[in-house]
Protein backbone atom coordinates (compact mmCIF):
# COMPACT_ATOMS: atom_id res chain seq x y z
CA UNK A 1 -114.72 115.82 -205.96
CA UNK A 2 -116.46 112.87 -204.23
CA UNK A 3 -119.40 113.85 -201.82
CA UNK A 4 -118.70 113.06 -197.94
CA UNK A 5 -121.67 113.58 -195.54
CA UNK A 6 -120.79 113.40 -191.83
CA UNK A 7 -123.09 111.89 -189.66
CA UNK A 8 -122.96 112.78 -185.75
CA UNK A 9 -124.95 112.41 -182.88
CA UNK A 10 -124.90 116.10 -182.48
CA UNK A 11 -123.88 119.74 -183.24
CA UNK A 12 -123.51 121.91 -180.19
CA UNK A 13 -120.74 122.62 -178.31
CA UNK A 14 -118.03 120.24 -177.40
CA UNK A 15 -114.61 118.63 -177.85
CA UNK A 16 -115.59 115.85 -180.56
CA UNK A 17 -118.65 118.33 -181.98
CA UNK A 18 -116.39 120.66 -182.64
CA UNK A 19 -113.87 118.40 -184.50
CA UNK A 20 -116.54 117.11 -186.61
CA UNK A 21 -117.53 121.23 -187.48
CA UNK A 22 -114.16 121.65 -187.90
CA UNK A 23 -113.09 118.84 -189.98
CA UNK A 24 -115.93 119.79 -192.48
CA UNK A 25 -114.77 123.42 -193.02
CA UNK A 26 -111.10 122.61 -194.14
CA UNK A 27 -112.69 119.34 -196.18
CA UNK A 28 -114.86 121.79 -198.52
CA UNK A 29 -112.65 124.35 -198.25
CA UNK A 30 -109.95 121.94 -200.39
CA UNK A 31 -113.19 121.04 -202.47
CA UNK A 32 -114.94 118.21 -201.74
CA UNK A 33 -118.63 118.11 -201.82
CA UNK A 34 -119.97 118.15 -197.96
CA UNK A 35 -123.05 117.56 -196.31
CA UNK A 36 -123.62 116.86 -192.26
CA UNK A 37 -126.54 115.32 -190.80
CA UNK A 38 -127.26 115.33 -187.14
CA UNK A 39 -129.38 112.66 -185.18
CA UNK A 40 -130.11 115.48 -182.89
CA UNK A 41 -131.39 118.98 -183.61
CA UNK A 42 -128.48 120.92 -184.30
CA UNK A 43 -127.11 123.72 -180.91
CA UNK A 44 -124.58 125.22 -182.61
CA UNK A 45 -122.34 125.76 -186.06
CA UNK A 46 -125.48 125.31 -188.72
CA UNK A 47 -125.01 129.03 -189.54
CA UNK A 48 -121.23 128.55 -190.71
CA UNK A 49 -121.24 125.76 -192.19
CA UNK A 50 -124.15 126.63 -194.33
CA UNK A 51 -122.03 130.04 -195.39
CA UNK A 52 -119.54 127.95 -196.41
CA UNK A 53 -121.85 125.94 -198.58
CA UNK A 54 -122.17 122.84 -196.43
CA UNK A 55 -125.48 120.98 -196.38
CA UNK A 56 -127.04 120.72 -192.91
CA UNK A 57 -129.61 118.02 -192.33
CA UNK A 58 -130.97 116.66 -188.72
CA UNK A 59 -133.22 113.77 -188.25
CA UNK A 60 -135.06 115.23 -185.33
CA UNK A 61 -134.47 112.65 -182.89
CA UNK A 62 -134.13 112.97 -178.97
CA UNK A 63 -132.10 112.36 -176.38
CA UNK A 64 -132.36 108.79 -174.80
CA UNK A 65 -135.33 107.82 -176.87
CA UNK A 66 -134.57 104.75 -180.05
CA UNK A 67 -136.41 106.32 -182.71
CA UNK A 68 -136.67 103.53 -185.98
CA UNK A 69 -137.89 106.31 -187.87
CA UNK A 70 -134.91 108.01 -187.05
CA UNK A 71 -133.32 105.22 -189.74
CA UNK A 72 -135.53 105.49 -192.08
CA UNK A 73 -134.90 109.52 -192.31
CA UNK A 74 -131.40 109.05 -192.61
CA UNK A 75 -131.55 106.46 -195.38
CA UNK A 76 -133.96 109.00 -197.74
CA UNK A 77 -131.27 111.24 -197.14
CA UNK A 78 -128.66 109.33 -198.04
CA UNK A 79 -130.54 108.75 -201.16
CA UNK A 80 -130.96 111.96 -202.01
CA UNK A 81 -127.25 113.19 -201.14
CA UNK A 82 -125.54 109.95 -202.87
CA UNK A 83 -122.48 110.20 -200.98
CA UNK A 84 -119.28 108.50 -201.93
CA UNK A 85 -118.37 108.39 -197.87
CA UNK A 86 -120.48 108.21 -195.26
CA UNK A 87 -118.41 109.02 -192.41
CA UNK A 88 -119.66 109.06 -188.64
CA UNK A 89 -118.32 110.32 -185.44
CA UNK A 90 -119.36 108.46 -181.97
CA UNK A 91 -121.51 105.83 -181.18
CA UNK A 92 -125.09 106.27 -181.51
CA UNK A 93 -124.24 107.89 -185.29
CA UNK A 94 -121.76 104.97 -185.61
CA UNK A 95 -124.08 102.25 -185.33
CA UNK A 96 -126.70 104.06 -187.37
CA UNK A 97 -124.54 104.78 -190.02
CA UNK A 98 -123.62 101.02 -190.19
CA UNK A 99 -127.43 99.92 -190.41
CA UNK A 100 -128.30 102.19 -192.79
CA UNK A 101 -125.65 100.99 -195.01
CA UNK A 102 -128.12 97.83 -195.21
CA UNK A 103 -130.96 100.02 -196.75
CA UNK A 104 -128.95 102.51 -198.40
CA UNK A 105 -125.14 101.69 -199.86
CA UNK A 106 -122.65 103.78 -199.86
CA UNK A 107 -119.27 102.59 -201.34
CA UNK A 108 -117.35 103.53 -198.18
CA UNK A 109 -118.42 104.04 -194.32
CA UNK A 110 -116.31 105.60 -191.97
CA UNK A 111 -116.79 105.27 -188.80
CA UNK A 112 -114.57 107.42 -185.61
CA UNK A 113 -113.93 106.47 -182.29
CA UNK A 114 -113.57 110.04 -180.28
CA UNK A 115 -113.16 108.71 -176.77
CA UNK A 116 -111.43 105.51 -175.40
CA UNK A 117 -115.15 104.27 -173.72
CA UNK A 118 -117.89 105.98 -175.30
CA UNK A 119 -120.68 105.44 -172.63
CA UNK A 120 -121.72 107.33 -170.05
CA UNK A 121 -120.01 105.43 -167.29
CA UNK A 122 -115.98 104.65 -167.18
CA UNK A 123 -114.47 101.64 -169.40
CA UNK A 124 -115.51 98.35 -167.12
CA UNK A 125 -118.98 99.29 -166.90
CA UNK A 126 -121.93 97.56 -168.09
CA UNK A 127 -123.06 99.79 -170.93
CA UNK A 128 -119.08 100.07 -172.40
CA UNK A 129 -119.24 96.07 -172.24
CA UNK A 130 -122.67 96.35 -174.66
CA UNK A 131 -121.67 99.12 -176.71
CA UNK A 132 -118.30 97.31 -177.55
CA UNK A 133 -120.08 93.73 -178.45
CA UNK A 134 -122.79 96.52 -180.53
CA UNK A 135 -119.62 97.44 -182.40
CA UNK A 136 -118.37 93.91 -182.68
CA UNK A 137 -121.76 92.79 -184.37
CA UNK A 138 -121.92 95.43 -186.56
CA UNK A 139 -118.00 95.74 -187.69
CA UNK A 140 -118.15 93.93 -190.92
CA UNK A 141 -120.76 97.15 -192.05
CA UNK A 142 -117.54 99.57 -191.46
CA UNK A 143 -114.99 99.45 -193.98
CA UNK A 144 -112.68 101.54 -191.57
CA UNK A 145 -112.90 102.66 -187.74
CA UNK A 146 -110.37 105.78 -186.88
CA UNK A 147 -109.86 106.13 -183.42
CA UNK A 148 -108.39 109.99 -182.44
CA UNK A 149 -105.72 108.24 -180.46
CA UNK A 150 -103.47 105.13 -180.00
CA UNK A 151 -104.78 104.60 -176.17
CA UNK A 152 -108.61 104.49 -177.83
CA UNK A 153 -107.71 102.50 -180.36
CA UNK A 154 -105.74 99.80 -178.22
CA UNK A 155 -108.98 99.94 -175.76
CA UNK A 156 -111.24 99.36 -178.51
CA UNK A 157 -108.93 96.39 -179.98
CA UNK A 158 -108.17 94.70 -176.85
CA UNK A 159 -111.86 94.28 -176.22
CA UNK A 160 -112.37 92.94 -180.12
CA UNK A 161 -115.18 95.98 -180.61
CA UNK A 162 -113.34 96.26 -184.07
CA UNK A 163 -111.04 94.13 -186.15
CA UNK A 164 -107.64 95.64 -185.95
CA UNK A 165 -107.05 94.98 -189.23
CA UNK A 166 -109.30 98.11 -190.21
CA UNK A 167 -108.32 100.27 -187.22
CA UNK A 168 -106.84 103.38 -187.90
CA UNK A 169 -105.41 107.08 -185.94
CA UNK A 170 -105.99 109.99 -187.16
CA UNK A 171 -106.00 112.97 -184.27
CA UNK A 172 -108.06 115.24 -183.39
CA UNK A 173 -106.75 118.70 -185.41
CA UNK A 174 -106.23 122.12 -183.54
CA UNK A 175 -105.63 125.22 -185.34
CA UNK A 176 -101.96 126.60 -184.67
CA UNK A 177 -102.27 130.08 -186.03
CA UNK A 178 -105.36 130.89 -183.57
CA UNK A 179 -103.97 128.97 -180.86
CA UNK A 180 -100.53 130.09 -180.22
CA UNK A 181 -98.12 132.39 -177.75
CA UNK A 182 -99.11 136.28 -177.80
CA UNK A 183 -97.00 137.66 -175.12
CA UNK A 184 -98.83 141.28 -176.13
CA UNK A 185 -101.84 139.41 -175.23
CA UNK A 186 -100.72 137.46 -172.45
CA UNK A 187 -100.00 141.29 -170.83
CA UNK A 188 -103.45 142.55 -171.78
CA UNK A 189 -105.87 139.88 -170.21
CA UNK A 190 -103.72 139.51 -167.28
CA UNK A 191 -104.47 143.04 -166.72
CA UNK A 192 -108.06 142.82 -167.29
CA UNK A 193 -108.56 139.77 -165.23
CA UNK A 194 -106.91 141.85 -162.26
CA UNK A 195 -103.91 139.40 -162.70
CA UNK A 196 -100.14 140.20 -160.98
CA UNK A 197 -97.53 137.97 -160.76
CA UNK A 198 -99.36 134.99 -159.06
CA UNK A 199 -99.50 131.60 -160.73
CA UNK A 200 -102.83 131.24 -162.84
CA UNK A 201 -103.72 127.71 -163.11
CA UNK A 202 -106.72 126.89 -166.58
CA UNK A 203 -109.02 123.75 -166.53
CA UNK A 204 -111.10 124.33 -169.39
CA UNK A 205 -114.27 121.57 -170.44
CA UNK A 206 -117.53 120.43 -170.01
CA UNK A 207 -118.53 120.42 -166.07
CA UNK A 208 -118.96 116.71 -166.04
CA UNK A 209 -118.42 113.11 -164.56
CA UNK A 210 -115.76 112.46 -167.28
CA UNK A 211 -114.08 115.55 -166.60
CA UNK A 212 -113.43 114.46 -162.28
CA UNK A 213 -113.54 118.13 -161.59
CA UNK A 214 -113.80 117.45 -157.66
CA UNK A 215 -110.40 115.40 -157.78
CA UNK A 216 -109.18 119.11 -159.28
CA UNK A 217 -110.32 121.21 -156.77
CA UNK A 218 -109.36 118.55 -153.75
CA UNK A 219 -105.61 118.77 -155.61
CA UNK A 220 -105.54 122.38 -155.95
CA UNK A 221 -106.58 122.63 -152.68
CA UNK A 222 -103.35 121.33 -151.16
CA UNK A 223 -101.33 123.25 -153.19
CA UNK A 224 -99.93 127.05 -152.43
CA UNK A 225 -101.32 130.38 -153.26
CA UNK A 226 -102.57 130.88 -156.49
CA UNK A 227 -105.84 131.11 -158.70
CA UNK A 228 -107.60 128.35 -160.94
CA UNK A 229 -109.74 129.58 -163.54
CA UNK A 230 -112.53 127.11 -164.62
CA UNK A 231 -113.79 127.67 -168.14
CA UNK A 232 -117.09 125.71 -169.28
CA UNK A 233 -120.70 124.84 -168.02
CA UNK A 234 -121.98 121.59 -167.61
CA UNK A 235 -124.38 119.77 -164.87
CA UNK A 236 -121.99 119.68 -162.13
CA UNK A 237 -121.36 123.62 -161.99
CA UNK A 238 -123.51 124.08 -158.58
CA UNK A 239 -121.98 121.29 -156.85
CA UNK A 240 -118.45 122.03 -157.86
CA UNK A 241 -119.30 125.61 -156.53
CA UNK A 242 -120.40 124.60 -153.52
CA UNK A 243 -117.76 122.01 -153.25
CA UNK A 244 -115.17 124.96 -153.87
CA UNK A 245 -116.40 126.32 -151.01
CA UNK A 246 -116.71 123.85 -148.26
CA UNK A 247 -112.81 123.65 -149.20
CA UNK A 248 -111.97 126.98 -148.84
CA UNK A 249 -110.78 127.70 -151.63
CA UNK A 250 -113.89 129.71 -153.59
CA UNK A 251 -111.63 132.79 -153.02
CA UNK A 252 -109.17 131.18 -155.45
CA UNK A 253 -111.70 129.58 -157.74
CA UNK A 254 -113.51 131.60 -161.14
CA UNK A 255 -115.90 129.57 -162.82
CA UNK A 256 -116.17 131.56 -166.00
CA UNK A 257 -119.00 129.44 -168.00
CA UNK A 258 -118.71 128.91 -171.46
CA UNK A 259 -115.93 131.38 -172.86
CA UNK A 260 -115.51 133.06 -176.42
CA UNK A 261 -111.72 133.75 -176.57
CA UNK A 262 -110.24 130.76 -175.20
CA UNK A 263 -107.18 131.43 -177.24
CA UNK A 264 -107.15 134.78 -174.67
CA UNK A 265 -106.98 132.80 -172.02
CA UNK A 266 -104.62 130.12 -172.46
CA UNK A 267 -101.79 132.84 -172.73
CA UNK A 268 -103.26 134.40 -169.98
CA UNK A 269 -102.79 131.50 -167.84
CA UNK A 270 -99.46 129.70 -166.67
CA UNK A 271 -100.55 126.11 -166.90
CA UNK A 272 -103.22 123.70 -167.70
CA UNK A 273 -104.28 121.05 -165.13
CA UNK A 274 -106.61 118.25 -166.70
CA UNK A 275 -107.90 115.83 -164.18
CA UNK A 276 -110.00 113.67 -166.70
CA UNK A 277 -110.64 109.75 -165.96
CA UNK A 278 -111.87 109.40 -169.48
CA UNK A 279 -110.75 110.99 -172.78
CA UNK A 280 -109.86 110.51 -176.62
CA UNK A 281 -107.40 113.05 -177.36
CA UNK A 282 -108.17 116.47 -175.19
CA UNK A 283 -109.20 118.91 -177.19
CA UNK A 284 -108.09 121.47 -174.25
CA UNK A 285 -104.23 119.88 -173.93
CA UNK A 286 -104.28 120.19 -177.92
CA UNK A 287 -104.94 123.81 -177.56
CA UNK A 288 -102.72 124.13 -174.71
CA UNK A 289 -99.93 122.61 -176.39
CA UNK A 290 -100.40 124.79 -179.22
CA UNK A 291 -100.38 128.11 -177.32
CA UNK A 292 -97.20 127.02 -175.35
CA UNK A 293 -99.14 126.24 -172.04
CA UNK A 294 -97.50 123.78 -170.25
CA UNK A 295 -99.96 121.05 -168.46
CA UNK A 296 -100.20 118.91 -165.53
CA UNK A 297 -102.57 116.02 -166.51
CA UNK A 298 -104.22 112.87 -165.35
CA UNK A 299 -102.90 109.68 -167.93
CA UNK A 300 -106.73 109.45 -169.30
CA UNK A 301 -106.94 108.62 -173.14
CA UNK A 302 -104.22 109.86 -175.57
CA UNK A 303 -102.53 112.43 -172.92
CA UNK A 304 -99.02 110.93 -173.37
CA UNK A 305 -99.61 111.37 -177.07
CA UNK A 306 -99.19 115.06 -176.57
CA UNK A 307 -97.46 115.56 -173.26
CA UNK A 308 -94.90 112.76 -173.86
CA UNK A 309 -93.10 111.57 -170.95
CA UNK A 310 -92.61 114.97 -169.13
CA UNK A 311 -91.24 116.91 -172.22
CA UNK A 312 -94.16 119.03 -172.39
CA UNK A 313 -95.88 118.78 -168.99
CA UNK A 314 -96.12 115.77 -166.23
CA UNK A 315 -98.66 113.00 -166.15
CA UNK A 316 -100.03 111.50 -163.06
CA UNK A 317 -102.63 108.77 -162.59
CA UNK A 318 -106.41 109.52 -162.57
CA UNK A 319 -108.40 110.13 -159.27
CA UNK A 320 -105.59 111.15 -157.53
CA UNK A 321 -105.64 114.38 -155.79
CA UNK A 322 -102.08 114.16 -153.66
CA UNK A 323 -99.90 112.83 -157.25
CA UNK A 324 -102.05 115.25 -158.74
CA UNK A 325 -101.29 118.33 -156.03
CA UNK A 326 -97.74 117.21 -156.01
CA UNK A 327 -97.54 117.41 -159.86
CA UNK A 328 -99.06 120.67 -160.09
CA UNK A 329 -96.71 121.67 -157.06
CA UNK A 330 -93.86 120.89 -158.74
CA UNK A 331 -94.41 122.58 -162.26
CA UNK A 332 -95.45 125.84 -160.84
CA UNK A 333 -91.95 125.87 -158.76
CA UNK A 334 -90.28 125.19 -162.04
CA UNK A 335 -88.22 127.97 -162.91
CA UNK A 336 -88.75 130.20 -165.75
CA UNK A 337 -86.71 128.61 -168.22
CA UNK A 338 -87.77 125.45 -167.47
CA UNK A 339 -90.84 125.91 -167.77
CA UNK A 340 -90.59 127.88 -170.91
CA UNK A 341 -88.71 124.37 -172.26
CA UNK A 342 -91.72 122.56 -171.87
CA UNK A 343 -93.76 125.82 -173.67
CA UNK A 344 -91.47 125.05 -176.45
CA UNK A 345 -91.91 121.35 -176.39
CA UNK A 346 -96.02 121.57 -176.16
CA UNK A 347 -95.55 123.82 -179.47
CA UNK A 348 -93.08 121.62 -181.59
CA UNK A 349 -95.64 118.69 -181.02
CA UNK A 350 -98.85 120.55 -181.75
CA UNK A 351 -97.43 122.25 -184.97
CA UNK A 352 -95.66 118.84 -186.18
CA UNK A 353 -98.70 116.27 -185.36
CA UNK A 354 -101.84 118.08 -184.59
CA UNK A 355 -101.78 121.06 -186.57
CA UNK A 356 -105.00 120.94 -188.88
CA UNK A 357 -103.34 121.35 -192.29
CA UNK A 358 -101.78 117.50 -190.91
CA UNK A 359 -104.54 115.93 -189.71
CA UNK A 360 -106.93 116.80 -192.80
CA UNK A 361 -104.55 115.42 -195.37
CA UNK A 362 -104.34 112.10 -193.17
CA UNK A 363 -108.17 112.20 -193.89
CA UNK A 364 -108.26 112.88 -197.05
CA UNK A 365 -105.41 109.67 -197.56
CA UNK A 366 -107.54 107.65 -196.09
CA UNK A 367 -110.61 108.82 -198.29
CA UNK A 368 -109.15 108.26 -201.21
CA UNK A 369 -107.62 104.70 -200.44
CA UNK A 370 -110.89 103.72 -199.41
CA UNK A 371 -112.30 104.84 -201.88
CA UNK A 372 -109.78 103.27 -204.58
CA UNK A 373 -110.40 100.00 -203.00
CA UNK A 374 -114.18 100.12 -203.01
CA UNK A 375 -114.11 101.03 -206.81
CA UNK A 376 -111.77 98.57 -207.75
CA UNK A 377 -114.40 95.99 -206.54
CA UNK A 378 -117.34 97.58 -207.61
C-alpha cells in the first residue's frame, strides 16, 4: 500500500488533534503504510500510534516562533519516508507542507481545513484576512484542500483562499460503538455524580475564546433549576470560575477538567449546550449525536450539518445569551418523547454520515483518485 505521512501542527489533546490520531489508526489498520510528523513536540498519542506501528517524527519547533530550519527538517524527512501523500491538517502544517513540496516532491499533497477561520481571532480579523491570501499564494502547491464541513469550505471559497475547483468535505469521524446510548450506564454515573431527576446540562471543550464559554454561563444563568457540567481545561478556567460565581450560579456549575470517560458522561447528561462563535465540525456535537444527546447549539461552523434544522436539537445565533437561554429553556421542557425523537434523530445522522468506518473510506477515495491522477501524469 502507498505510504501517507500526516503532517500537523501538533499532537496533544484536542478536537482536530484527535481526528488526525484517529484518522491514522483506522488508515494502517486497513493497511496503508503511515507515518506522522509533528511541527511541535508531540503531548499526547505517540505511545499508540507507535504500538500500532505508526512512525512518529516531530521537528522540534515552538510555539509562535518561524523556525526555517523547521523546513529543512521536514524535507530530510520526507526524503527518507518517500511518501506517496503528504497530507496536512491546519494551517501552520498546511503551508509548510506546501513549501516543502518545492524542496521535496511528493506526487500528491493534501491539505485539511479543520475550522471555518483558522486564526486566533474570529473570521473578519486581520490575521484570518493574511492567513487566507497565505493560502491563496500557495494553492497551486495543494493538489486538494478538504475542509471538515460545507460552512468551512464555503468560508474558505468565498474569500478565494482556495480554488473551488479542488475543494473538497470530508467530516470529521466519531466512533459509534464507543459513543452511543447505555441506559445501564446512564443509571450508574447518575448515581455516582449524586444525580436525581434534575436536568443535567454537558458543555464539553477546550476553556477558550473560540469556545464563548461566558455567553454559556450568562444563558444558563437565566434559565431554571438545574446543573451544567463543564468538561475540559483551557486558559479561561479561573475566570469562568470566578465568573460562575459573581452570577450565582457556582452552586450549579462543575468544572470537571479534562475527563477520561466522556462516553460516561454524555449518557449521563440530558443535553449538550455548545455556545461556540467559531468551529469546523464539533467534535463534542459529533459525539453527542452519536450517544443520543440531544443539543442546544450556537450556528458556528458545520452545526446544522449535524443538528439539521431542529430534528436533532435547536440552533440559535452566536453571542447570544437570551436566544440561547430561551433555546435551552425550551428543550429541557420538552417532554420525554420528544425529546427522545431528537435522541433518535442525533443517532440516525451520526451512524449514517459521521460514523468512522464512512468517513475513512471517503479518504481513502480521495487517496486513490489523487493518486491515479498524479501517476497518470507522471
Amino acid at each position: 500500500m502507498p505510504r501517507i505521512v500526516m503532517l500537523t501542527t501538533c499532537l496533544a489533546p484536542g478536537g482536530a488533534e484527535a481526528q488526525v490520531f484517529r484518522l491514522s489508526l483506522e488508515l494502517k489498520r486497513r493497511g496503508w503504510e503511515l507515518a506522522v510528523i509533528s511541527l511541535l513536540p508531540p503531548a499526547a498519542y505517540v505511545e499508540t500510534l507507535e504500538e500500532a506501528g505508526v512512525v512518529v517524527l516531530s521537528l522540534g519547533m515552538r510555539p509562535g516562533s518561524p523556525d526555517p530550519r523547521g523546513l529543512m527538517r521536514l524535507a530530510a524527512a520526507l526524503k527518507r519516508l518517500r511518501p506517496q501523500v503528504l497530507h496536512s491538517h491546519m494551517f501552520h502544517a498546511n503551508l509548510l507542507a506546501r513549501l516543502a513540496r518545492m524542496l521535496c516532491p511528493a506526487p500528491v499533497v493534501v491539505s485539511t481545513l479543520h475550522s471555518a477561520a483558522e486564526s486566533p481571532r474570529d473570521a473578519a480579523s486581520v490575521v484570518t484576512r493574511r492567513r487566507d491570501w497565505l493560502y491563496r499564494l500557495t494553492d497551486p502547491l495543494a493538489d486538494a484542500v478538504v475542509a471538515v464541513s460545507r460552512a468551512a469550505a464555503d468560508r474558505h471559497a468565498s474569500a478565494r483562499a482556495v480554488r473551488p475547483g479542488k475543494l473538497r468535505v470530508i467530516p470529521n469521524g466519531v466512533d459509534t460503538a464507543v459513543f452511543r446510548p447505555d441506559p445501564e450506564r446512564r443509571e450508574r454515573v447518575r448515581r455516582e455524580l449524586g444525580f436525581e431527576s434534575e436536568f443535567v446540562w454537558l458543555a464539553a471543550g477546550r476553556l477558550m475564546w473560540k469556545k464563548d464559554y461566558p455567553t454559556l454561563l450568562r444563558a444558563f444563568a437565566r434559565t431554571g433549576e438545574a446543573t451544567l457540567l463543564v468538561a475540559g481545561a483551557g486558559p479561561q478556567e479561573a475566570e469562568l470560575r470566578q465568573m460562575a460565581a459573581e452570577l450565582g450560579i457556582a452552586s450549579q456549575v462543575r468544572f470537571l477538567g479534562q475527563v477520561g470517560d466522556m462516553p460516561a458522561l454524555m449518557n449521563a447528561a440530558d443535553a449538550l449546550a455548545l455556545s461556540s462563535v467559531v468551529e469546523g465540525l464539533p467534535v463534542a456535537l459529533l459525539e453527542a449525536a452519536a450517544s443520543g444527546l440531544p443539543a442546544v447549539a450556537t450556528d458556528a461552523g458545520g452545526v446544522r450539518e449535524i443538528l439539521g434544522e431542529g430534528e436533532a436539537g435547536l440552533v440559535v445565533p452566536p453571542g447570544d445569551p437570551d436566544a440561547l437561554a430561551a433555546a435551552m429553556e425550551r428543550l429541557a421542557a420538552l417532554p420525554a418523547d420528544g425529546r427522545e425523537q431528537m435522541s433518535r434523530a442525533a443517532r440516525a445522522t451520526a451512524l449514517a454520515r459521521f460514523d468512522w468506518d464512512v468517513v475513512v473510506s471517503q479518504w481513502e477515495a480521495t487517496y486513490r483518485d489523487l493518486l491515479e491522477n498524479a501517476w497518470r501524469w507522471m
